[in-house]
Protein backbone atom coordinates (compact mmCIF):
# COMPACT_ATOMS: atom_id res chain seq x y z
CA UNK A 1 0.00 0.00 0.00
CA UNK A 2 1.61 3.68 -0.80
CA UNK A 3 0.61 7.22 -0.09
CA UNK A 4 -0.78 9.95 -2.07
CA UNK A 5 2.06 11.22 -4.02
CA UNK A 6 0.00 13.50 -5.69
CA UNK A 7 -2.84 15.97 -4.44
CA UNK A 8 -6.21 15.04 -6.03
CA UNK A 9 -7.27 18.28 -5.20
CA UNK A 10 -4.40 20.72 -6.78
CA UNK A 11 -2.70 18.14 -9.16
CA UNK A 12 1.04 19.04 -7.23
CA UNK A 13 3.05 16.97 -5.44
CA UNK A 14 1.31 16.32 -2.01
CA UNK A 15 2.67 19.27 0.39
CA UNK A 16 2.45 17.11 3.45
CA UNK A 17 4.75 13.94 1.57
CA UNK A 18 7.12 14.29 4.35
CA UNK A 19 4.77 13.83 7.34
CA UNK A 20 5.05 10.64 8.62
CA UNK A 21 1.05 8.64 8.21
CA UNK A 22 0.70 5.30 9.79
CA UNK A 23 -1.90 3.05 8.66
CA UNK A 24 -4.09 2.19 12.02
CA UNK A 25 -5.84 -1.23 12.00
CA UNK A 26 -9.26 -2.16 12.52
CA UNK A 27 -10.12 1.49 11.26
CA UNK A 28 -13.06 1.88 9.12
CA UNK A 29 -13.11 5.36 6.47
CA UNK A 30 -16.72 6.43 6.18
CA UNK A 31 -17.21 8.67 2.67
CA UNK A 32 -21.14 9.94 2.61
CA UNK A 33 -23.22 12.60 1.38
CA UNK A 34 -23.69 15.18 4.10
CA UNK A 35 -27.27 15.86 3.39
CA UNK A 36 -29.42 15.59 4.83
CA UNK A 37 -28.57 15.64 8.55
CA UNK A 38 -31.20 12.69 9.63
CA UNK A 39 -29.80 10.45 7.03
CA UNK A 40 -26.11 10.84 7.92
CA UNK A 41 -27.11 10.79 11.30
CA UNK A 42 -29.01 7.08 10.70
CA UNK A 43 -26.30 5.67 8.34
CA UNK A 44 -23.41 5.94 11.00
CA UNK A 45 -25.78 4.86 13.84
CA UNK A 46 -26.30 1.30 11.83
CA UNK A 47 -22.98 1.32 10.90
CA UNK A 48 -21.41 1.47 14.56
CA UNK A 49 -24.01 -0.85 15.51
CA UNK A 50 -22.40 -3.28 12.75
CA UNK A 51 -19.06 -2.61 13.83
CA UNK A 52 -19.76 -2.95 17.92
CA UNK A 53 -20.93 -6.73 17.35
CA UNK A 54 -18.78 -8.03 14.53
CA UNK A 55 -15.40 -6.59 16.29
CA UNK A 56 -17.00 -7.22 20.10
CA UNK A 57 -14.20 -6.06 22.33
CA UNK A 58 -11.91 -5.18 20.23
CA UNK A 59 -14.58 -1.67 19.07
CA UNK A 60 -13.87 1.41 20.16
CA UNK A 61 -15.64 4.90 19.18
CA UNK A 62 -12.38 5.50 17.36
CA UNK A 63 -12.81 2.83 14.45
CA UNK A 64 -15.07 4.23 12.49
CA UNK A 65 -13.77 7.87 11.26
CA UNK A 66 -16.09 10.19 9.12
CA UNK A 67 -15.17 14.07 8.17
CA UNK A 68 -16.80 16.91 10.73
CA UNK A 69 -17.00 19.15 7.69
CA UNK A 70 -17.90 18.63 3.92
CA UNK A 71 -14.54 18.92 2.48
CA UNK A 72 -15.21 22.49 0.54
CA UNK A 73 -15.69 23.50 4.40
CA UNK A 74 -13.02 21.55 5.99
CA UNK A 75 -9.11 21.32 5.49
CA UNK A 76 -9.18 18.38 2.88
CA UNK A 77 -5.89 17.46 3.87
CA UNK A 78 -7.44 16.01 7.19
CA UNK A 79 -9.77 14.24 5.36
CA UNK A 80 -6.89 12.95 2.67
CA UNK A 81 -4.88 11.59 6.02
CA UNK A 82 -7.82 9.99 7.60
CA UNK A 83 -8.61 8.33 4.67
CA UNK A 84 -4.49 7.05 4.37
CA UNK A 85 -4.24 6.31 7.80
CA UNK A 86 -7.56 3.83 7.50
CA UNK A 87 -7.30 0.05 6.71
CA UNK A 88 -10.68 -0.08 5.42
CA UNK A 89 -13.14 1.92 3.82
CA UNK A 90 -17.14 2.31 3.40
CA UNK A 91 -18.99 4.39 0.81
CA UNK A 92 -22.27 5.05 0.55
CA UNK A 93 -22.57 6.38 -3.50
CA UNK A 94 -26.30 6.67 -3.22
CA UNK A 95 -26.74 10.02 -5.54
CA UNK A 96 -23.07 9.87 -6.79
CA UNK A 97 -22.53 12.67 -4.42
CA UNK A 98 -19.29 14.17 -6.03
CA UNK A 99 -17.09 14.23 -2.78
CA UNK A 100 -17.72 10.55 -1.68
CA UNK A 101 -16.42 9.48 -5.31
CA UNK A 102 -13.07 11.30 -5.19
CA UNK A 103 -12.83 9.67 -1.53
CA UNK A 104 -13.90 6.26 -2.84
CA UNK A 105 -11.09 6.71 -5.63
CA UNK A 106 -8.43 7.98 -3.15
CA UNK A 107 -9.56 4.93 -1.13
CA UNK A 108 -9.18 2.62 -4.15
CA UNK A 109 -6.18 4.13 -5.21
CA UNK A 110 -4.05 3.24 -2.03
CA UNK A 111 -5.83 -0.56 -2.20
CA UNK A 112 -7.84 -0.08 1.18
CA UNK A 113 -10.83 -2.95 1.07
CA UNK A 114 -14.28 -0.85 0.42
CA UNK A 115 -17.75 -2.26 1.15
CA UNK A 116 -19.84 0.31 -1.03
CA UNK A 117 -23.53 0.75 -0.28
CA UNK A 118 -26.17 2.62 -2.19
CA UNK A 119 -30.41 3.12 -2.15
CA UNK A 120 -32.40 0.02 -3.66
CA UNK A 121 -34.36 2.97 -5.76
CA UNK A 122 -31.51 3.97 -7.45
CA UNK A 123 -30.10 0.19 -8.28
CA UNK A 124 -30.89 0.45 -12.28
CA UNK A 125 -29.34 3.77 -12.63
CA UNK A 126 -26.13 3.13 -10.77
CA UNK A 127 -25.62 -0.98 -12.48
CA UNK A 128 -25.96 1.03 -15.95
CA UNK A 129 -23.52 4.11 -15.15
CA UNK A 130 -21.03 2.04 -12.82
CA UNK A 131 -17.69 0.17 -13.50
CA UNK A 132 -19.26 -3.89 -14.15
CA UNK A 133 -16.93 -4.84 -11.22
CA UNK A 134 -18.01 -2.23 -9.01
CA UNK A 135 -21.88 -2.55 -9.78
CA UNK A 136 -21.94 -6.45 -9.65
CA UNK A 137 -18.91 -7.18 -6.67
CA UNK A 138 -18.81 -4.60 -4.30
CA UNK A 139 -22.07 -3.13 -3.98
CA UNK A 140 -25.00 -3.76 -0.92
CA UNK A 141 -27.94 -2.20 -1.81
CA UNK A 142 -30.37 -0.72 1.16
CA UNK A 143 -34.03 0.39 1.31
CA UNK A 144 -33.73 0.94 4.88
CA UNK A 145 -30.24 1.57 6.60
CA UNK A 146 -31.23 -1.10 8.89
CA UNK A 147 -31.32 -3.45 6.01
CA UNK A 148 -27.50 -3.33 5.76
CA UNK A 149 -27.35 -4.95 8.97
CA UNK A 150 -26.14 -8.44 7.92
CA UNK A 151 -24.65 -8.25 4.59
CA UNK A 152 -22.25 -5.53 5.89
CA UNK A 153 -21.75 -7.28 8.83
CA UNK A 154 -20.59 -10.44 7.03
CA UNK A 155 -17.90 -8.18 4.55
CA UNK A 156 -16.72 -6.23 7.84
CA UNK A 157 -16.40 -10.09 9.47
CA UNK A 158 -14.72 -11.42 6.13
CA UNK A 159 -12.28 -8.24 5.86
CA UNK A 160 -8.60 -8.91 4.95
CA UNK A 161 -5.94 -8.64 7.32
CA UNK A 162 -4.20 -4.90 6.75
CA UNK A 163 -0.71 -5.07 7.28
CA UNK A 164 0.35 -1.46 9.79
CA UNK A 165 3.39 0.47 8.09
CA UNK A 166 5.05 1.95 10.63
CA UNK A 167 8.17 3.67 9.84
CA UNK A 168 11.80 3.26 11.97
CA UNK A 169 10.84 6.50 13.59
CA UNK A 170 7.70 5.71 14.96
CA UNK A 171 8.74 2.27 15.90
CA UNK A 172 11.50 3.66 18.30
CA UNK A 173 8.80 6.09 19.73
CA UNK A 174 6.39 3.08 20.13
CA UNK A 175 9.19 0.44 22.07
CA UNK A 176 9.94 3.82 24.16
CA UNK A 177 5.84 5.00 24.77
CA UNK A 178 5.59 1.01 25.72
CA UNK A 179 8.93 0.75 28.23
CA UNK A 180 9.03 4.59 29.61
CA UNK A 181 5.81 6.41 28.70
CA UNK A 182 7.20 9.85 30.92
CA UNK A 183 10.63 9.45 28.76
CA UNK A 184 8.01 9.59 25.86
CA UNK A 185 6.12 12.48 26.80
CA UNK A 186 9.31 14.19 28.05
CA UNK A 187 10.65 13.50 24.22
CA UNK A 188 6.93 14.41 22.30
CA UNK A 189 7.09 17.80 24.97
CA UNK A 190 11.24 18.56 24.03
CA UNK A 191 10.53 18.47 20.45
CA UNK A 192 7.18 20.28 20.22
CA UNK A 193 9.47 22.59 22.62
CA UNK A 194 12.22 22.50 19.78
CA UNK A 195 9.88 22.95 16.90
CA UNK A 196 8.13 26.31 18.26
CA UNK A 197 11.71 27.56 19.22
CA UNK A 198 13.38 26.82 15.87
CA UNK A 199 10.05 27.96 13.74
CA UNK A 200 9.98 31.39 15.75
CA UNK A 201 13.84 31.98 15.14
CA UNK A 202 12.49 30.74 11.16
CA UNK A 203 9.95 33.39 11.15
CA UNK A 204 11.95 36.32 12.79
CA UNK A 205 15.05 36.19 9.94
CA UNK A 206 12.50 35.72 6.77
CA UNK A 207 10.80 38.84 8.34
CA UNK A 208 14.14 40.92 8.93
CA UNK A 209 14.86 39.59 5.43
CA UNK A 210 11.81 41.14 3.89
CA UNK A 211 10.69 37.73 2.90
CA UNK A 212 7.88 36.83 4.96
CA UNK A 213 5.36 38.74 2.44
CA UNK A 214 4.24 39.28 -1.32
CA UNK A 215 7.22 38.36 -3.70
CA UNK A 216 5.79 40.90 -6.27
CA UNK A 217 8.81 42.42 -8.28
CA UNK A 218 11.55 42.20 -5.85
CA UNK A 219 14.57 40.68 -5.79
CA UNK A 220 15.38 40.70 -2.59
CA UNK A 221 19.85 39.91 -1.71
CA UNK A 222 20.63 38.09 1.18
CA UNK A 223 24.19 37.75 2.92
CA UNK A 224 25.44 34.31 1.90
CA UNK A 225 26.14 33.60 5.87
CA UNK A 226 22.46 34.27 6.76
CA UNK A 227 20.74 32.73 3.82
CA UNK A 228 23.16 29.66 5.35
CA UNK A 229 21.60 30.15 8.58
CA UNK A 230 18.07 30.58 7.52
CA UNK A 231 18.71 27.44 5.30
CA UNK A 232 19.92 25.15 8.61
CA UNK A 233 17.18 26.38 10.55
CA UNK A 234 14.63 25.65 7.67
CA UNK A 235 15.96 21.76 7.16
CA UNK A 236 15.86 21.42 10.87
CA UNK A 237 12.12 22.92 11.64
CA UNK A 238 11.21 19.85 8.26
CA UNK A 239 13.05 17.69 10.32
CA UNK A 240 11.21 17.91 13.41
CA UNK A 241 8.18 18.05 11.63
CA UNK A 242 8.61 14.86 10.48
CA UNK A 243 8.35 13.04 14.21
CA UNK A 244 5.73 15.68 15.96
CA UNK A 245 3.56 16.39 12.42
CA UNK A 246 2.99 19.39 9.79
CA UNK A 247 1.68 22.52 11.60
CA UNK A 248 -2.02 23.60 10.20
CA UNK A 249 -1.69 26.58 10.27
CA UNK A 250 -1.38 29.45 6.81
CA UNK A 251 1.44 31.33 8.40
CA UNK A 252 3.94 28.54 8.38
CA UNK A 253 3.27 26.87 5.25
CA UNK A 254 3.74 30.37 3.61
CA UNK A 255 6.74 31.58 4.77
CA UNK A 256 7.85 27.70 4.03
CA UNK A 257 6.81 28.59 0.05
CA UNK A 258 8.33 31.59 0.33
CA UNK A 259 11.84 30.26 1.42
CA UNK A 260 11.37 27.55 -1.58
CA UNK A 261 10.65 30.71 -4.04
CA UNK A 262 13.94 32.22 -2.93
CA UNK A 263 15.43 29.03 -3.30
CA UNK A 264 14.37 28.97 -7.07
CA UNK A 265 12.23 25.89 -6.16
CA UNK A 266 9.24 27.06 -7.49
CA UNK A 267 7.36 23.87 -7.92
CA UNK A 268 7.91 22.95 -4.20
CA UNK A 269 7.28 26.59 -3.35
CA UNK A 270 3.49 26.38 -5.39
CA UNK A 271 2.76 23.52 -3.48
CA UNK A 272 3.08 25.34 -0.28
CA UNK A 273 1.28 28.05 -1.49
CA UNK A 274 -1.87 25.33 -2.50
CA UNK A 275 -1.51 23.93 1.09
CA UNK A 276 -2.18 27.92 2.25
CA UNK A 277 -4.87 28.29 0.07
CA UNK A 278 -6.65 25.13 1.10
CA UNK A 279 -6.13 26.34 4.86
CA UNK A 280 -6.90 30.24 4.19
CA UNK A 281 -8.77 29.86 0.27
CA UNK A 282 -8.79 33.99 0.30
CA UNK A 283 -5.31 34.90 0.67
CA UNK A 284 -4.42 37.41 -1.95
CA UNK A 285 -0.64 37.07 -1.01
CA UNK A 286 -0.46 33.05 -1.43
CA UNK A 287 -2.19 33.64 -4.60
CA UNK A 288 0.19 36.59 -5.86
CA UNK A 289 3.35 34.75 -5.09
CA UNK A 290 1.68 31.28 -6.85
CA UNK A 291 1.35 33.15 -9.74
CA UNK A 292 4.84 34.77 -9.60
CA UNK A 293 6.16 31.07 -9.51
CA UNK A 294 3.94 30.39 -12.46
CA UNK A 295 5.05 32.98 -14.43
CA UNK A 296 9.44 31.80 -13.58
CA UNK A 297 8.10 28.59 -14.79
CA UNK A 298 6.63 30.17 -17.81
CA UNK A 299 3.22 28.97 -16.85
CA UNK A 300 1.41 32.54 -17.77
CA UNK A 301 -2.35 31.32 -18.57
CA UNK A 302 -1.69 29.54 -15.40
CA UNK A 303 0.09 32.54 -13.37
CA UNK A 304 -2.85 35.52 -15.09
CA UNK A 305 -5.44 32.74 -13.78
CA UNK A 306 -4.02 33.12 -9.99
CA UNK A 307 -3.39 37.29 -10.50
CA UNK A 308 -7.02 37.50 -11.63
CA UNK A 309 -8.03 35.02 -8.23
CA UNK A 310 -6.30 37.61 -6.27
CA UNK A 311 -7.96 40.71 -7.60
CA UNK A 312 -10.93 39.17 -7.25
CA UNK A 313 -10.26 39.15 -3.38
CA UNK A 314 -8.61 42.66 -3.51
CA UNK A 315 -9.55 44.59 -6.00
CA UNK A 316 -7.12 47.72 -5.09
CA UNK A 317 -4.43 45.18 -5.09
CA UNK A 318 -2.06 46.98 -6.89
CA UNK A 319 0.91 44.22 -7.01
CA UNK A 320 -1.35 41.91 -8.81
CA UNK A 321 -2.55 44.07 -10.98
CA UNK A 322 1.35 45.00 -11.87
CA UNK A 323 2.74 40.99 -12.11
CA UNK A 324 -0.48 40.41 -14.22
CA UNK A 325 0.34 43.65 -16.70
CA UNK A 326 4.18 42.57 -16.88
CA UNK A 327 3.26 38.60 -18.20
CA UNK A 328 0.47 40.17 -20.58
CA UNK A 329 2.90 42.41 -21.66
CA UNK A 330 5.66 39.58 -21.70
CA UNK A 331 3.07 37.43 -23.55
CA UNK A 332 2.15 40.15 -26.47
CA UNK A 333 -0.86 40.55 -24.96
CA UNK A 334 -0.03 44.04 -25.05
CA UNK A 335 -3.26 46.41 -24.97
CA UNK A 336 -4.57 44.31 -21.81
CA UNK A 337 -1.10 44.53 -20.03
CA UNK A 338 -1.77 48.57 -20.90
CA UNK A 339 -5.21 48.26 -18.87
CA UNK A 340 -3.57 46.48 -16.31
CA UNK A 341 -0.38 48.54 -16.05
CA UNK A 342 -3.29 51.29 -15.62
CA UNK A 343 -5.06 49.81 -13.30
CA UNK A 344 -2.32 49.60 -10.82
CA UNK A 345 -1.48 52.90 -11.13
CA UNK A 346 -4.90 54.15 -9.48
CA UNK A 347 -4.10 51.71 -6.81
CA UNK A 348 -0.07 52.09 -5.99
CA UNK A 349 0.31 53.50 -2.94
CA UNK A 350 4.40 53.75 -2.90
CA UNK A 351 6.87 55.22 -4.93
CA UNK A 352 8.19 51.79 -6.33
CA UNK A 353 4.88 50.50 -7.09
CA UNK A 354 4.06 53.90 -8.92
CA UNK A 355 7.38 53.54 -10.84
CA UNK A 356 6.69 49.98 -12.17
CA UNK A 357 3.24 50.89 -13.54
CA UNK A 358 4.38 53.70 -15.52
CA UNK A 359 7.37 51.49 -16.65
CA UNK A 360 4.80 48.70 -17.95
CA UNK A 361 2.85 51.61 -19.82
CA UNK A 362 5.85 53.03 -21.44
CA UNK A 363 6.91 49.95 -22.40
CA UNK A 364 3.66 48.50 -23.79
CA UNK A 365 3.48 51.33 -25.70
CA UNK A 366 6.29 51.23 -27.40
CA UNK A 367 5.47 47.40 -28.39
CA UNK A 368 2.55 48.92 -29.78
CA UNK A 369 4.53 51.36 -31.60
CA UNK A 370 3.08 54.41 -29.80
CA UNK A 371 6.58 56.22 -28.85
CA UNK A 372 5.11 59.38 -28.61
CA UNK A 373 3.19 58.23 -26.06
CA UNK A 374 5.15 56.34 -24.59
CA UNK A 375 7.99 58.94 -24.10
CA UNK A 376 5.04 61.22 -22.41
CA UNK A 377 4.57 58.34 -20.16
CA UNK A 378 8.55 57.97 -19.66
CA UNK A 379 8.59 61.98 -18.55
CA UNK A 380 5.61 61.46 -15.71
CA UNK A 381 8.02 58.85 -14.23
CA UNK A 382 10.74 61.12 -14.73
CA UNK A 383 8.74 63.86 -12.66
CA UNK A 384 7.66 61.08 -10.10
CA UNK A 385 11.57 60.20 -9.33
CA UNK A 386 12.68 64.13 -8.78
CA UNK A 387 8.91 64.06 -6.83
CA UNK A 388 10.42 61.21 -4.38
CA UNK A 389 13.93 62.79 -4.15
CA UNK A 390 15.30 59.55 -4.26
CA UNK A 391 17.09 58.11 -7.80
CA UNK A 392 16.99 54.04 -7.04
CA UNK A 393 13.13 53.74 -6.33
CA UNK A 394 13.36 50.06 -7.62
CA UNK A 395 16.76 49.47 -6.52
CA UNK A 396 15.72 45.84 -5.09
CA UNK A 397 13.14 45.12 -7.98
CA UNK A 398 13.46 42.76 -10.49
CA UNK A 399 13.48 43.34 -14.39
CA UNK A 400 14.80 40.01 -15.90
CA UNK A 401 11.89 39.63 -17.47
CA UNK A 402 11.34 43.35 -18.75
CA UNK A 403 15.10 43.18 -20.10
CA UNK A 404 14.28 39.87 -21.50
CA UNK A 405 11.45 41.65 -23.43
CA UNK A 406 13.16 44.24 -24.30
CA UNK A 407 16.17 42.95 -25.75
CA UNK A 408 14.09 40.60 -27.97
CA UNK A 409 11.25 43.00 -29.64
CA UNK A 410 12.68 46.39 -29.23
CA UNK A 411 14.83 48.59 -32.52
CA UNK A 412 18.04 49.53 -31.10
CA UNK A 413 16.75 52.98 -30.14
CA UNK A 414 14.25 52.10 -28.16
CA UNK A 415 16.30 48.91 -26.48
CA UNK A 416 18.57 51.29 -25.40
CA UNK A 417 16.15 53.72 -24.24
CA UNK A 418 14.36 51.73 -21.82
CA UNK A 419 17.75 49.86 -20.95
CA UNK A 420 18.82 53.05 -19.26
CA UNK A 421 15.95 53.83 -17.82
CA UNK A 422 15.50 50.25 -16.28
CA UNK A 423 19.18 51.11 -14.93
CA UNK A 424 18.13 54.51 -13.66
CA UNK A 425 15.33 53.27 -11.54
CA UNK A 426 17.88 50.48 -10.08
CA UNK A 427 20.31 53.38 -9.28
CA UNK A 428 22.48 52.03 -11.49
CA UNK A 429 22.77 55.18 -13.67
CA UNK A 430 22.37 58.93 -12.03
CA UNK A 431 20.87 60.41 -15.19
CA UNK A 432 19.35 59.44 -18.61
């Protein structure tokens, strides 16, 4: 039996791979519709019932494991590790609710044993739009729940023996739990002690490195002995995670993407910002930096599809407006990138910000062939820099993909033009 590898929900590499899931026996995944509240209240009734005399003493309150919340409610990654660390599984498909068949696939997918139940009334429809060996083998139909007294029963009695993966980790904590259970909880209490020291001292040097918030056009230069010690600290806070679990909370998992981002590991950096998103589904910044990874994978359908998401949430959000006008731009798209580039400008609220809108106009302009225009655009940022008093407004920006751009469908006149004034904003050049 393996573990997801893959999220069924985002399509990335599962975020929580690392987390240690043991498979507990005699543990029974329930996948139902939530609606309504009688029936689900009935179903699991019968089905304890069933369970309480076919495993006698050996039942417990804890073997049969159904989700508090419907999953668009809940965290689904709860639901995904209750349904890994079952042996067995029970679905009732009565209405093909769409949740209880991506938990019945999950469940077939990591080969748990599934008794699936559904309504007598809907038998005809389901034999004629089911799999032949789901619809013929696995299936006990009910009019009544109580009618699934003894033919679940007898499959629950008959059940194959589920071999319990446990992992040389949790093997060592089980011997010591079993010989010394205070060394145990003295260990589980050090390195939940460890964990919140190490995740703190994490979260205090990505914040004093300005990296603990949107990655919108920045580029941001670390000294190579504290990106080192941020690194160390980072391996050692996944390290104890693996023995005391992944924290659920946003926060963590963000700054965690945004350490991969700086890292260049953008596909490990996305899936922490999916795991955010699942947690927190209206945060504009795990959004804005997903599609800033999209867009250095040269993903841009993908990365406009998360900027849009985000302005959706915060419509004044002026960085999202600005990474979505630089890929449309990028992407030739260039009279939309103009309305975006636009749009960002009502909404900047700092010199930089202001800067890279007019930028994007200028230079979507001139890939329209406007340089009139564009030059009149060019002179407002001029006046905006002597406005500020400061020369490199974007010193810590970055333009790769601007220059990119530039180089490749700009006349030499114009390359060099906005060349130079790329440079000036950087403080790279004191005049143009």
């Amino acid at each position: 039996m393996v573990g997801m590898e893959y999220c069924p929900i985002t399509g990335t590499k599962c975020s929580q791979g690392e987390v240690e899931i043991r498979v507990q026996p005699d543990t029974f995944f329930l996948a139902e519709p939530f609606k309504p509240d009688e029936d689900r209240k009935r179903r699991e009734d019968i089905i304890k019932i069933v369970l309480s005399e076919t495993m006698k003493d050996k039942y417990c309150g804890k073997n049969l494991r159904v989700a508090d919340k419907e999953p668009r409610e809940a965290i689904f990654c709860d639901i995904c590790r209750l349904i890994q660390s079952s042996a067995y599984g029970i679905a009732d498909i009565s209405g093909l609710n769409p949740n209880v068949l991506l938990e019945l696939g999950m469940m077939f997918a990591l080969g748990k044993p599934v008794s699936i139940i559904f309504r007598k009334s809907e038998e005809k429809s389901l034999r004629e739009n089911l799999p032949s060996d789901i619809a013929w083998k696995r299936v006990i139909p009910y009019g009544e729940f109580l009618d699934l007294h003894e033919e679940l029963g007898n499959r629950i009695r008959d059940r194959p023996v589920m071999p319990s993966v446990i992992s040389p980790a949790t093997e060592i904590k089980k011997i010591i739990a079993e010989r010394d259970p205070e060394l145990a909880k003295q260990m589980d209490s050090r390195l939940q002690e460890i964990l919140k020291v190490t995740s703190a001292e994490f979260e205090r040097l990505m914040e004093k490195t300005k990296l603990s918030g949107a990655m919108s056009g920045q580029k941001v230069e670390i000294e190579p002995s504290v990106y080192a010690r941020i690194d160390m600290i980072f391996e050692k806070v996944k390290q104890v995670e693996k023995l005391v679990g992944f924290p659920k909370d946003a926060e963590s998992a963000f700054l965690k993407g945004n350490w991969y981002f700086k890292k260049e590991e953008y596909e490990r950096a996305n899936e922490l910002y999916d795991w955010v998103l699942n947690l927190k589904p209206d945060s504009h910044e795990a959004l804005g930096n997903k599609g800033i990874s999209l867009d250095k994978l040269g993903k841009y359908d993908e990365a406009i599809k998360c900027y849009d998401e985000a302005i959706k949430i915060k419509p004044d959000s002026h960085e999202a407006w600005n990474d979505k006008s630089e890929i449309l731009v990028i992407a030739g798209r260039t009279q939309e990138g103009l309305e975006s580039a636009r749009r960002a400008l009502t909404f900047s609220k700092n010199p930089k910000q202001k800067a890279l809108s007019l930028l994007l106009i200028s230079l979507a302009l001139r890939l329209q062939g406007n340089v009139e225009e564009a030059e009149s655009e060019m002179s407002i940022l001029m006046n905006h820099i002597r406005d500020v008093g400061s020369l490199a407004v974007c010193s810590d920006c970055d333009f790769s993909h601007i220059k990119e751009t530039v180089m490749g469908k700009l006349s030499n006149d114009e390359k060099t033009r906005m060349l130079s004034l790329i440079a000036f904003l950087k403080g790279e050049k004191k005049s143009l």
